[in-house]
Protein backbone atom coordinates (compact mmCIF):
# COMPACT_ATOMS: atom_id res chain seq x y z
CA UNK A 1 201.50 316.43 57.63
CA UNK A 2 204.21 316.01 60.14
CA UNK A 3 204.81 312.08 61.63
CA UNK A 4 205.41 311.39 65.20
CA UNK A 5 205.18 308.69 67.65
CA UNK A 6 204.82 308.13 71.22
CA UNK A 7 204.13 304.73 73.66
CA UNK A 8 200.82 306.09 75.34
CA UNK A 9 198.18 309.03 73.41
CA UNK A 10 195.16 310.25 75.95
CA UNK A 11 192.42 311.35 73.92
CA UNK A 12 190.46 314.12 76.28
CA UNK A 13 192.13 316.34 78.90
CA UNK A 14 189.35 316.35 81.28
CA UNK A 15 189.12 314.34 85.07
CA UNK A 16 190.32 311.04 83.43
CA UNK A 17 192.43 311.94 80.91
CA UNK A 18 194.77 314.34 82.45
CA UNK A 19 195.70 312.37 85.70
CA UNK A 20 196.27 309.42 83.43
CA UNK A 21 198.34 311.35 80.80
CA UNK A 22 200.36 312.48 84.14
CA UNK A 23 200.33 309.63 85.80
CA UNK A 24 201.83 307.56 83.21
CA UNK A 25 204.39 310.48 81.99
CA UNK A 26 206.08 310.29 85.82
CA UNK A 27 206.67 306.89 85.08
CA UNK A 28 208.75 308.11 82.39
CA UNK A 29 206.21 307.17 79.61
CA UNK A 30 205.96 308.90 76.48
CA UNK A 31 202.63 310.08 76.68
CA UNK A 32 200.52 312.71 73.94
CA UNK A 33 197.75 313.77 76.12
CA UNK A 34 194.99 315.57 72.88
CA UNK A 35 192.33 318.06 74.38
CA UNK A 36 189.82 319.38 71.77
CA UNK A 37 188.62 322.15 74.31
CA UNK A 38 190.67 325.40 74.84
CA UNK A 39 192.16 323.75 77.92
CA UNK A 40 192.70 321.41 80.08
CA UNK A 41 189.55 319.91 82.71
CA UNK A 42 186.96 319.08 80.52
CA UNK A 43 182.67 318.92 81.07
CA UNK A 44 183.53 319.33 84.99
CA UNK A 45 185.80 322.67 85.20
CA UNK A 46 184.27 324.29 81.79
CA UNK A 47 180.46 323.59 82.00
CA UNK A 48 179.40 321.82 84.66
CA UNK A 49 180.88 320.82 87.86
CA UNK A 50 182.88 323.78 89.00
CA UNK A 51 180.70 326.56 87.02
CA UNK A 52 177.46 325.42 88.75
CA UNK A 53 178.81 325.46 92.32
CA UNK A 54 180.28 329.12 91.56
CA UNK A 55 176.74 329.92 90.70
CA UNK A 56 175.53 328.20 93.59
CA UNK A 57 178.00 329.78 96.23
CA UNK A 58 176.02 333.24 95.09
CA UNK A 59 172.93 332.02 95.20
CA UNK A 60 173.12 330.65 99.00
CA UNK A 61 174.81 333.73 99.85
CA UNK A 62 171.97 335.96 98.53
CA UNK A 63 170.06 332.95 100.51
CA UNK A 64 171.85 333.84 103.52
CA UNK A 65 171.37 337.44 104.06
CA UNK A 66 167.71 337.27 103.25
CA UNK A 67 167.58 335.62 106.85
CA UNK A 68 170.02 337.62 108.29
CA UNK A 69 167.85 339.44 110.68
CA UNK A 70 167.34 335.71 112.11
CA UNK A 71 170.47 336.14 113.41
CA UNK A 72 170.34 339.08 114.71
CA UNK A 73 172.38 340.84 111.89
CA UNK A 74 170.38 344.30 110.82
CA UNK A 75 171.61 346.73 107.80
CA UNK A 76 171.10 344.48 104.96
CA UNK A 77 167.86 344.62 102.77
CA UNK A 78 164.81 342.03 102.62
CA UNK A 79 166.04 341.37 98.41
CA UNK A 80 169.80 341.42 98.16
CA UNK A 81 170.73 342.67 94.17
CA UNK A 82 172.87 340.34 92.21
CA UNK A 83 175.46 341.64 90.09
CA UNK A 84 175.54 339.45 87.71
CA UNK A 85 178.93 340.45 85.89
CA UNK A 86 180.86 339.87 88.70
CA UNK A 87 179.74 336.68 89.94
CA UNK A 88 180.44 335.81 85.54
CA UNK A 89 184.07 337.34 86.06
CA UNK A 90 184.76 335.36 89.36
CA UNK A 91 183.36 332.24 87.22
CA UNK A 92 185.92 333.13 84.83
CA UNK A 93 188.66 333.32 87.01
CA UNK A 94 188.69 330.37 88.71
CA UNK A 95 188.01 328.53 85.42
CA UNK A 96 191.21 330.18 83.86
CA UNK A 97 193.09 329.60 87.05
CA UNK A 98 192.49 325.61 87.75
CA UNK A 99 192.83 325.23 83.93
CA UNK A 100 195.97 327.06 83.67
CA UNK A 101 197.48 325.32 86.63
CA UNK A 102 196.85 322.11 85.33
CA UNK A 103 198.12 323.18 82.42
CA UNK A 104 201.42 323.85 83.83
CA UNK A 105 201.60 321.11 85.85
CA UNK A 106 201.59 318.93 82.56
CA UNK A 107 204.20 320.87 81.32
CA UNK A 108 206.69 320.00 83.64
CA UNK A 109 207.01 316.52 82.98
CA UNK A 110 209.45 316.47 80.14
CA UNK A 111 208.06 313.07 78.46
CA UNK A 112 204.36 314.72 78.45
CA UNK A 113 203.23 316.75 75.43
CA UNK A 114 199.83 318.26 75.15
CA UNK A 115 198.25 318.77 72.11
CA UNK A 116 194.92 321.31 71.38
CA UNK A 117 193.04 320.09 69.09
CA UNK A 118 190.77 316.96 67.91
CA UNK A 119 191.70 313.46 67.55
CA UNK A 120 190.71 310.82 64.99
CA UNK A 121 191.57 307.60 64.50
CA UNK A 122 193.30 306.53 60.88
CA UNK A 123 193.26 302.70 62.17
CA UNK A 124 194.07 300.81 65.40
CA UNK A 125 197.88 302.09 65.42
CA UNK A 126 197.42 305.69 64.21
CA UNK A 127 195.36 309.15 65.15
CA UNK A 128 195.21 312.27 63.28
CA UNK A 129 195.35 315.48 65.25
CA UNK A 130 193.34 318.44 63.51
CA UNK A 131 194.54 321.76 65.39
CA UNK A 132 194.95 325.54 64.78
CA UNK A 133 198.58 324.90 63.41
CA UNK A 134 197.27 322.29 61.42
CA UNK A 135 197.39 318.56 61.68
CA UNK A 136 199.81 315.74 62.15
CA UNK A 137 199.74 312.23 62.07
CA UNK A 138 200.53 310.29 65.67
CA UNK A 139 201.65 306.56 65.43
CA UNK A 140 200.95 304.75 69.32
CA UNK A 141 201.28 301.59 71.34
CA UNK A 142 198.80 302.34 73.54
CA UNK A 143 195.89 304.60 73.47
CA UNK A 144 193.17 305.07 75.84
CA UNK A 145 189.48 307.24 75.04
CA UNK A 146 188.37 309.46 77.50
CA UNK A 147 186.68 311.92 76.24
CA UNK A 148 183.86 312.41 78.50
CA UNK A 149 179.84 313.23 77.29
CA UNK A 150 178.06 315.83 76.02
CA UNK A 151 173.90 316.79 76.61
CA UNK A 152 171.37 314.86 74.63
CA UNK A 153 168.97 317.36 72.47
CA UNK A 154 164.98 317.37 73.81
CA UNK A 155 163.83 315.85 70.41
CA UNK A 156 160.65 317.83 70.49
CA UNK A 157 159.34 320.37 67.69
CA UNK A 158 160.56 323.95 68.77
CA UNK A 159 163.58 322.70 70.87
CA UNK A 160 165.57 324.63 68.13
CA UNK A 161 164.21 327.54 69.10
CA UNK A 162 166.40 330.33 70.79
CA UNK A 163 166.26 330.45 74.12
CA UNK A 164 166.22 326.45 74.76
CA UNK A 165 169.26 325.92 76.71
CA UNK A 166 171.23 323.02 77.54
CA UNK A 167 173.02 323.12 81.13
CA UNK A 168 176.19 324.18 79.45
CA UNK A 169 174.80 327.18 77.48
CA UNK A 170 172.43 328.01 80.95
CA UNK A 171 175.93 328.87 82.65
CA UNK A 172 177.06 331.26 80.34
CA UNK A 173 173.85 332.96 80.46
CA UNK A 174 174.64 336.84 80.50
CA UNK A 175 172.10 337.72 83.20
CA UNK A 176 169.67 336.03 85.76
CA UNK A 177 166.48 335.07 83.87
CA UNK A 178 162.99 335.92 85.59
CA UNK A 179 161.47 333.11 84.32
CA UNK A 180 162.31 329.33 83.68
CA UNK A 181 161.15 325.61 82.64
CA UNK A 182 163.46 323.00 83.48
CA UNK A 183 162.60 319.75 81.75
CA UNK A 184 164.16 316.97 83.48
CA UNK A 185 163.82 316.09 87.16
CA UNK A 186 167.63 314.29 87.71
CA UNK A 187 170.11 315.66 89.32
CA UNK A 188 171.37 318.69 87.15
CA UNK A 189 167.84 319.99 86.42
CA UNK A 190 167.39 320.22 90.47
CA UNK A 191 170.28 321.65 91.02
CA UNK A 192 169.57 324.32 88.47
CA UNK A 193 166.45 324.99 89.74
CA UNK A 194 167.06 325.71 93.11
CA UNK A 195 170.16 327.83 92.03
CA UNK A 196 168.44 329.90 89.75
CA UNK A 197 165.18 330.26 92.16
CA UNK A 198 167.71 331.69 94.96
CA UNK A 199 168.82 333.74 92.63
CA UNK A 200 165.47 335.17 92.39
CA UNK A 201 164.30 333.51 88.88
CA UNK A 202 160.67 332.03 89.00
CA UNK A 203 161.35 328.15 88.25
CA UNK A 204 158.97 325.20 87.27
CA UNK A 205 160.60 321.88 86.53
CA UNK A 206 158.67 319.16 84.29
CA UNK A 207 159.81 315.61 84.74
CA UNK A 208 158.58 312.38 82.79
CA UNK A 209 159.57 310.03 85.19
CA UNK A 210 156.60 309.23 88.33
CA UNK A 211 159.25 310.88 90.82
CA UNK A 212 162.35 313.69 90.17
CA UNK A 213 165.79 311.77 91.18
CA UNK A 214 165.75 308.44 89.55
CA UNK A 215 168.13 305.94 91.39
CA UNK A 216 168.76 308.56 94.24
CA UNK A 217 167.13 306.98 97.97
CA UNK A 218 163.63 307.41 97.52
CA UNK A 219 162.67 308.60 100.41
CA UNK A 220 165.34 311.56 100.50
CA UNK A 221 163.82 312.35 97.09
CA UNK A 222 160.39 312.73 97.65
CA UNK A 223 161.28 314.71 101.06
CA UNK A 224 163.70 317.02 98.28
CA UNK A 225 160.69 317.30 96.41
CA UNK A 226 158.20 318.57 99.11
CA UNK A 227 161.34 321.34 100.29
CA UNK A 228 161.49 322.15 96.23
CA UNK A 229 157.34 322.54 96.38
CA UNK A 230 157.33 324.53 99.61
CA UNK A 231 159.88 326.79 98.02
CA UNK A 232 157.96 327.88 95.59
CA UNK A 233 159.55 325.40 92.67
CA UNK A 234 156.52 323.32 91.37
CA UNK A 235 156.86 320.12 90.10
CA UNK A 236 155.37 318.46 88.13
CA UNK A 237 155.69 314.79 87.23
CA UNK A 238 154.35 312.16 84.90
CA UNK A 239 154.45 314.73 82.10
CA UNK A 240 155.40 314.73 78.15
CA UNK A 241 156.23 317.36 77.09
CA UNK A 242 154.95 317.71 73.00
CA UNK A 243 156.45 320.97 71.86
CA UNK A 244 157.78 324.34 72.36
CA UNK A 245 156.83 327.65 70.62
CA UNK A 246 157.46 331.32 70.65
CA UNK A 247 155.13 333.45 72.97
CA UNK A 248 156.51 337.14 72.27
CA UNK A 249 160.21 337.60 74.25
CA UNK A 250 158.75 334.32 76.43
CA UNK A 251 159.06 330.30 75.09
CA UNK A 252 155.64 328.62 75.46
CA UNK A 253 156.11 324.90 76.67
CA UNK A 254 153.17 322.41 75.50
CA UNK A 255 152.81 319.22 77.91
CA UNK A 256 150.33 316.25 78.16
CA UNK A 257 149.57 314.80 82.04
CA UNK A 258 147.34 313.18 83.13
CA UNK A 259 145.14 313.35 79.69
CA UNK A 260 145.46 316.66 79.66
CA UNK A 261 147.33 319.29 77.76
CA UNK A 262 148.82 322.01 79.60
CA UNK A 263 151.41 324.82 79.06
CA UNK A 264 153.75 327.33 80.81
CA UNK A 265 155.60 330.45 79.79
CA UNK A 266 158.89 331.20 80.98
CA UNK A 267 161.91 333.55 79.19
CA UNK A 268 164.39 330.52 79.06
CA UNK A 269 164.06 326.82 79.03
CA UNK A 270 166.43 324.32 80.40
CA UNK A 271 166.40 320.96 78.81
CA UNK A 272 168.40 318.08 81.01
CA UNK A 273 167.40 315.21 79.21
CA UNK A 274 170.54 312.78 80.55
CA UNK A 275 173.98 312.76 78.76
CA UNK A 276 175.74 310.67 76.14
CA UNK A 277 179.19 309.37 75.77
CA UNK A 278 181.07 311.51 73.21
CA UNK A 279 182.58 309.25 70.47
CA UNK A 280 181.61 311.55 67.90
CA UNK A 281 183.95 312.18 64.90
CA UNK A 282 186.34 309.57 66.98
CA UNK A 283 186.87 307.45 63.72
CA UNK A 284 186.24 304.37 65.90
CA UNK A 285 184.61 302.82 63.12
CA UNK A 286 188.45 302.37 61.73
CA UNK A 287 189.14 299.96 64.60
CA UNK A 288 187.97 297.11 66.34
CA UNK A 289 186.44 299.36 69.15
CA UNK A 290 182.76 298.82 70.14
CA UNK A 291 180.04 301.20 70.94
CA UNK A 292 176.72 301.93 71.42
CA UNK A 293 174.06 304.76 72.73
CA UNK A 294 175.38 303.77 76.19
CA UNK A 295 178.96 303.84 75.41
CA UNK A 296 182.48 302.50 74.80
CA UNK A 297 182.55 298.63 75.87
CA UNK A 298 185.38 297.49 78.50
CA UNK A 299 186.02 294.85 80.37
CA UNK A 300 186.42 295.17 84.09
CA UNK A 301 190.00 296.59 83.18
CA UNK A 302 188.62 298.82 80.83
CA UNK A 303 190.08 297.49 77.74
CA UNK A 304 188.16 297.66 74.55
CA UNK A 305 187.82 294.84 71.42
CA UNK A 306 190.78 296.46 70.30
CA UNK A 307 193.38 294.46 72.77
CA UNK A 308 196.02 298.22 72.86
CA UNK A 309 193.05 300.71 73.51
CA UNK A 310 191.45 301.34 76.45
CA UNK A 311 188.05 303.83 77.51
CA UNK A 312 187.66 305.43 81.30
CA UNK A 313 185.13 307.90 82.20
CA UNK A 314 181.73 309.43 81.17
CA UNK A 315 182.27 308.05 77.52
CA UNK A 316 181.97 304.16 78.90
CA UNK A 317 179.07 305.37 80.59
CA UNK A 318 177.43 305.24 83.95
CA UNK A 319 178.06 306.38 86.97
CA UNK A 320 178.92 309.80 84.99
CA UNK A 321 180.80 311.52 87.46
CA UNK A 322 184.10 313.56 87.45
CA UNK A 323 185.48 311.73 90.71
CA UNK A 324 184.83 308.41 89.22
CA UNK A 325 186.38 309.30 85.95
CA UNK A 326 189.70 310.21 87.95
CA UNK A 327 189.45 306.93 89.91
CA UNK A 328 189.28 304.76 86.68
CA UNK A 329 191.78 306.75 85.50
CA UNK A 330 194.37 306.14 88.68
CA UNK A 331 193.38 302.14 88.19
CA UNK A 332 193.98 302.25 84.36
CA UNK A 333 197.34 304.54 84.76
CA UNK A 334 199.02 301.57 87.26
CA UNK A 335 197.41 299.25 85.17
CA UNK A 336 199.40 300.26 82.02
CA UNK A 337 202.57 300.77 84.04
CA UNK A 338 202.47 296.91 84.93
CA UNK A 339 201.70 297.77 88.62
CA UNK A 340 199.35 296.49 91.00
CA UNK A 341 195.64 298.36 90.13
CA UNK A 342 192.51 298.06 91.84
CA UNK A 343 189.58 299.59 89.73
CA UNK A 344 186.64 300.81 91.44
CA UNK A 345 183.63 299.55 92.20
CA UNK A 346 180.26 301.45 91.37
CA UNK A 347 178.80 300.16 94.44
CA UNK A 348 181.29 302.08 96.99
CA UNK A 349 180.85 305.15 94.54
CA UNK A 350 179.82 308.47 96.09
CA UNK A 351 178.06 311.65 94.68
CA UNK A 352 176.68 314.88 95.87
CA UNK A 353 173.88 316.56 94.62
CA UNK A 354 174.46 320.24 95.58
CA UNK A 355 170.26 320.97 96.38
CA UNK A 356 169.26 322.99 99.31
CA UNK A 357 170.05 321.08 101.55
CA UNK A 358 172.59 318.97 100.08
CA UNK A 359 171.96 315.26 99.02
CA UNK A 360 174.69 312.93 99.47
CA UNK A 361 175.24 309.52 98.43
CA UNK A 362 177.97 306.90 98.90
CA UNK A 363 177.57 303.85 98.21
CA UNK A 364 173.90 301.26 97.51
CA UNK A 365 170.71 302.87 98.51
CA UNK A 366 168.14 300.68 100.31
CA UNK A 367 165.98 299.51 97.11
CA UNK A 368 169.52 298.77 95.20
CA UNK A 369 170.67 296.31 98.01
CA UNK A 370 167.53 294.56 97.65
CA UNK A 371 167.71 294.03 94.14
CA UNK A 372 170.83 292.36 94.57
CA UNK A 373 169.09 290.42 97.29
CA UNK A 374 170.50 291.17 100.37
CA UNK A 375 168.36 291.29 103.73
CA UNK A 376 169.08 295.16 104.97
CA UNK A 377 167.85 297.26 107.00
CA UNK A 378 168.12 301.22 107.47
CA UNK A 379 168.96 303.15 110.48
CA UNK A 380 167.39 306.78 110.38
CA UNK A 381 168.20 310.36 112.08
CA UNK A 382 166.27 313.10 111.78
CA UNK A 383 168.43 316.53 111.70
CA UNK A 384 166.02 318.67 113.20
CA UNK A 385 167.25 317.61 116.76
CA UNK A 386 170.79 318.11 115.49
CA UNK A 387 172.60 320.88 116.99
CA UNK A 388 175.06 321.72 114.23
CA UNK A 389 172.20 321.73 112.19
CA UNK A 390 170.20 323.83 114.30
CA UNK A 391 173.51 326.36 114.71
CA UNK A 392 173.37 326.82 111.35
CA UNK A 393 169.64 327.02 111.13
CA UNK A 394 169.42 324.49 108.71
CA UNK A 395 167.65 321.82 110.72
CA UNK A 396 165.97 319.60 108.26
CA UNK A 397 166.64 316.61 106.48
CA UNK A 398 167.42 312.93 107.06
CA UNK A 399 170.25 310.64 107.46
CA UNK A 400 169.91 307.54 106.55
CA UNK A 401 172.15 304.75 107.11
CA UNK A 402 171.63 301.34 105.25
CA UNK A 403 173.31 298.08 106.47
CA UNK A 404 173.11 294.09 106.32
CA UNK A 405 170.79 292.26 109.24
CA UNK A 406 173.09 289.50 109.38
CA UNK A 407 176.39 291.68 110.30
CA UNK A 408 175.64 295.03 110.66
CA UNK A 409 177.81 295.69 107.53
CA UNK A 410 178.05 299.48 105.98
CA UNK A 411 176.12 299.60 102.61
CA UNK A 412 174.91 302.61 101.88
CA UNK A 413 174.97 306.05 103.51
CA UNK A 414 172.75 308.67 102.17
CA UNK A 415 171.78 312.35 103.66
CA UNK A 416 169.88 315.10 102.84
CA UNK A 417 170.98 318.19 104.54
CA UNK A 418 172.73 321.48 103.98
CA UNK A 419 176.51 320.01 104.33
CA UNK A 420 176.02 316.86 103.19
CA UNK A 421 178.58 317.05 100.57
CA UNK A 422 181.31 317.00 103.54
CA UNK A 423 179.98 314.41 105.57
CA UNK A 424 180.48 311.71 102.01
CA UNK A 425 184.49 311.83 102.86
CA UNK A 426 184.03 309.47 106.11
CA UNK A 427 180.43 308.01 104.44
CA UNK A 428 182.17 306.66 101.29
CA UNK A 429 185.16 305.85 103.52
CA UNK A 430 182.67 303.41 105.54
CA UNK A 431 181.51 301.76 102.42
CA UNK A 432 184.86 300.86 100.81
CA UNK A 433 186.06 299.35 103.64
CA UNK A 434 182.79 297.68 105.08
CA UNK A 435 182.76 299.13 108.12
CA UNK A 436 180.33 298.19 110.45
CA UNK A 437 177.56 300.10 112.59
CA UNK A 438 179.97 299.42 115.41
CA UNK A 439 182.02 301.48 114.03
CA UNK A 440 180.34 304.52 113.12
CA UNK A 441 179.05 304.40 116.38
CA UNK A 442 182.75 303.60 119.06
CA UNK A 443 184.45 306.52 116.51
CA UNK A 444 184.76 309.78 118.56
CA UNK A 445 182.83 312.53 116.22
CA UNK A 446 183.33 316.23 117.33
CA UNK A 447 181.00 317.89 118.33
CA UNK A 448 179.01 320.24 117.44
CA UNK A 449 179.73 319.13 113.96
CA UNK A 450 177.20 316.96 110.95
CA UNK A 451 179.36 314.38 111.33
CA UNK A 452 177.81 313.42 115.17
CA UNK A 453 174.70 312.64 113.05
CA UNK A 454 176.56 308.89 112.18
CA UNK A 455 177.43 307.87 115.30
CA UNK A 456 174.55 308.47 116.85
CA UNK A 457 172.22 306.63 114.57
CA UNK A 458 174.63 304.03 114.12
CA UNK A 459 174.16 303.57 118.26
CA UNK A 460 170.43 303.87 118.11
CA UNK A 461 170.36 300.75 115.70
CA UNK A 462 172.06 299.05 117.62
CA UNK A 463 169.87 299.94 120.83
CA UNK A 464 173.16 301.39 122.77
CA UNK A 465 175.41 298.74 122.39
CA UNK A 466 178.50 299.51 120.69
C-alpha cells in the first residue's frame, strides 16, 4: 500500500465536492478530490437532476405536438411514438459529456489529483482509498465529507421484489412502462409521475402524508394536485401502504385508507420514500465525527466534532439540493483558504420542482414565516390573464408573492406555472437581498415575458403606488 499526503482530501466528486476540490486547488492547495462513482457529478448529473429533466424535455415535447393543431400546425398525429433508445442515448451523451468536461477541467490544475474509488477513514489524520488499481493510504490536514445521499428502501414486505424501483433505477429503465405506482407524494415522485404520464404510462401516486408536497406553499400544492387529478394522475392521500406482491408480469400494491384495504396493479413501482445522507462504509466511527439518521453535524461553518474535518451538502442534510450543495461548498472553499466566506442561508434558498407547470420556490413560504412569527401577508396573480402565459397556451397557475406588513420586505416568492424555473433567478435574487415590493414593482420587466407577472402583483399590493 503506497503512502501519500496532501493539505486538503474531498471525499465525493459531486455538486459540493468538485467546486471545492477546484476551488481550493487554484489557490494553489494540494487537494485529493476521491469519487467512488465512475465520474465526476454525483446523485445530480448520474441519477437524478440532469437525467430526469432529459426525460422530461421528451415528455413535454410529445406534450407539445399532441396540441399542435391548437396552433394551427397540421401533419403530425393525435399520439406521437417515443423512441425510447434514442431519448436513452441522448441521456447518455450529455451525462458522458458534462462528466467528462468536468473531468478535464480538474485536470488542469496541476496541484489537483482525482482519485476513483472509495474512501475510508483509518483515524482523524488518515483515509484509505480502495480503487481498481488497488488501494493506498492518504495522510491530510484537512478533509471535508461530501458525499451526498442515497434513496431510503420502502420497508414493506415485497419491496424486494423485481420491478420496485427507486428513482435512480426508474431512469435507466429500458423502455416506457404502461403502468405505474409511485409511492411518495414529494417532489421526485411528482415529477416522475407527470413525466412518465406524458410519456404515455398510466400513473397513480400513493402518499402517506394528508397532502402531496410537504413544506412546498400549500396552496400551489393542492392547486398541483387538482392539475395532477384532472390529468388523469390520481392521488391518493392518507394511505399506508402494507405490502407488495406479484400479480403475473404486473406488481400488486396492498394499501390501508381510510379503514379500508385497497390495491392497484401496475408493471413497475416507484418508491420515493425521502433520502438519507450517505456515510456508509465512511469509517467515521474512527474519528470524532458525529452522525445520525439526519446527517453529519456542523456548526454554522460546517465543521464537524473533529476540529480539521468539515461536511457540505446532502450528507449534513436538509435542504437536499444540488445548488445548495455548490453554495456551501463556495462558503467552505474561502473559508479554508482564510478568506472572507459567507455561508448560505436556508431561508433565501431556491428550488424548482420541474411539474407541469413548473413550481418554483425561493425563499420562506407563507406558513414558514409565520412560524417564525412574523406578521406577512401575500400578494397573488393569477396567470390566466397573463399574456406570455396565454402565448404559450399555458395560462394557469399562481404567483404568489409573500412579504412583511410592517415594510413590505421580500420573503418568499413562489409560482406555479410552466416556466417557473426561470423566473427563481430574479425571485431568489429578491430574497437575498430583501428587496422590497417597491421594487419588484418600479423594475422595468419586458414584456411579453413571465417575469411581468412580479411587477404587477407587487403594484397591485401596494394599490398603485410604487
Amino acid at each position: 500500500m503506497k503512502t501519500m499526503t496532501t493539505d486538503i482530501v474531498v471525499i465525493g466528486g459531486g455538486p459540493g465536492g468538485t467546486p471545492l476540490a477546484m476551488g481550493a486547488a487554484k489557490a494553489g492547495r494540494q487537494v485529493v478530490l476521491v469519487e467512488a462513482g465512475a465520474g465526476l457529478g454525483g446523485t445530480c448529473l448520474f441519477h437524478g437532476c440532469i437525467p430526469s429533466k432529459i426525460f422530461r424535455e421528451s415528455a413535454m415535447l410529445r406534450y407539445r405536438l399532441e396540441r399542435a393543431r391548437r396552433f394551427g400546425i397540421g401533419g403530425v398525429g393525435d399520439r406521437p411514438t417515443v423512441d425510447w433508445a434514442t431519448v436513452e442515448r441522448r441521456k447518455r451523451t450529455i451525462l458522458s459529456g458534462r462528466s467528462d468536461a468536468a473531468l478535464a477541467k480538474a485536470r488542469t490544475l496541476p496541484s489537483l489529483t482525482v482519485r476513483f474509488g472509495s474512501a475510508r477513514f483509518l483515524d482523524p489524520h488518515r483515509i484509505v482509498i480502495e480503487g481498481a488499481d488497488g488501494a493506498d493510504e492518504l495522510r491530510f490536514e484537512k478533509a471535508v465529507i461530501a458525499t451526498g445521499s442515497v434513496s431510503r428502501k420502502l420497508n414493506v414486505p415485497g419491496s424486494e421484489l423485481p420491478g420496485i424501483l427507486s428513482s435512480e433505477e426508474l431512469l435507466s429503465v429500458e423502455r416506457v412502462p404502461s403502468s405505474m405506482v409511485v409511492i411518495g407524494g414529494g417532489p421526485i415522485g411528482v415529477e416522475m409521475a407527470q413525466i412518465f404520464s406524458l410519456l404515455g404510462t398510466k400513473v397513480t401516486i400513493l402518499e402517506a402524508l394528508p397532502s402531496i408536497l410537504g413544506p412546498v406553499d400549500r396552496s400551489l400544492a393542492r392547486r398541483l394536485g387538482e392539475i395532477l387529478v384532472r390529468d388523469g394522475i390520481p392521488v391518493h392521500t392518507g394511505v399506508k401502504v402494507e405490502r407488495i406482491e406479484a400479480a403475473g408480469d404486473l406488481r400488486r400494491v396492498q394499501y390501508s385508507s381510510g379503514g379500508r384495504t385497497e390495491s392497484l396493479e401496475a408493471e413497475l413501482v416507484l418508491a420515493v420514500v425521502g433520502r438519507s445522507p450517505n456515510v456508509e462504509g465512511l469509517g467515521l466511527e474512527k474519528t470524532a465525527v458525529q452522525f445520525d439518521a439526519k446527517g453529519v453535524k456542523v456548526d454554522a461553518r460546517l465543521k464537524t466534532a473533529e476540529p480539521h474535518i468539515w461536511a457540505a451538502g446532502d450528507v449534513v442534510g436538509q435542504p437536499m439540493f444540488a445548488h445548495w450543495a455548490t453554495a456551501q461548498a463556495q462558503a467552505l472553499a474561502a473559508h479554508l483558504l482564510d478568506r472572507p466566506a459567507v455561508f448560505p442561508r436556508a431561508e433565501h434558498n431556491s428550488a424548482v420542482i420541474f411539474s407541469h407547470p413548473e413550481l418554483g420556490m425561493a425563499g420562506l413560504t407563507e406558513e414558514g414565516a409565520r412560524e417564525r412569527g412574523w406578521d406577512v401577508e401575500v400578494a397573488e396573480y393569477s396567470y390566466a390573464s397573463d399574456a406570455r402565459a396565454q402565448i404559450a397556451d399555458e395560462a394557469e397557475g399562481l404567483l404568489r408573492i409573500v412579504y412583511r406588513s410592517d415594510n413590505a420586505t421580500i420573503v418568499g416568492v413562489h409560482a406555479l406555472v410552466e416556466g417557473a424555473a426561470d423566473l427563481m433567478g430574479e425571485a431568489a435574487l429578491a430574497v437575498a437581498t430583501g428587496a422590497k415590493l417597491g421594487d419588484f414593482a418600479r423594475a422595468i420587466h419586458p414584456h411579453p415575458t413571465l417575469t411581468e407577472s412580479f411587477g404587477i402583483c407587487a403594484s397591485a399590493a401596494l394599490g398603485g403606488r410604487k
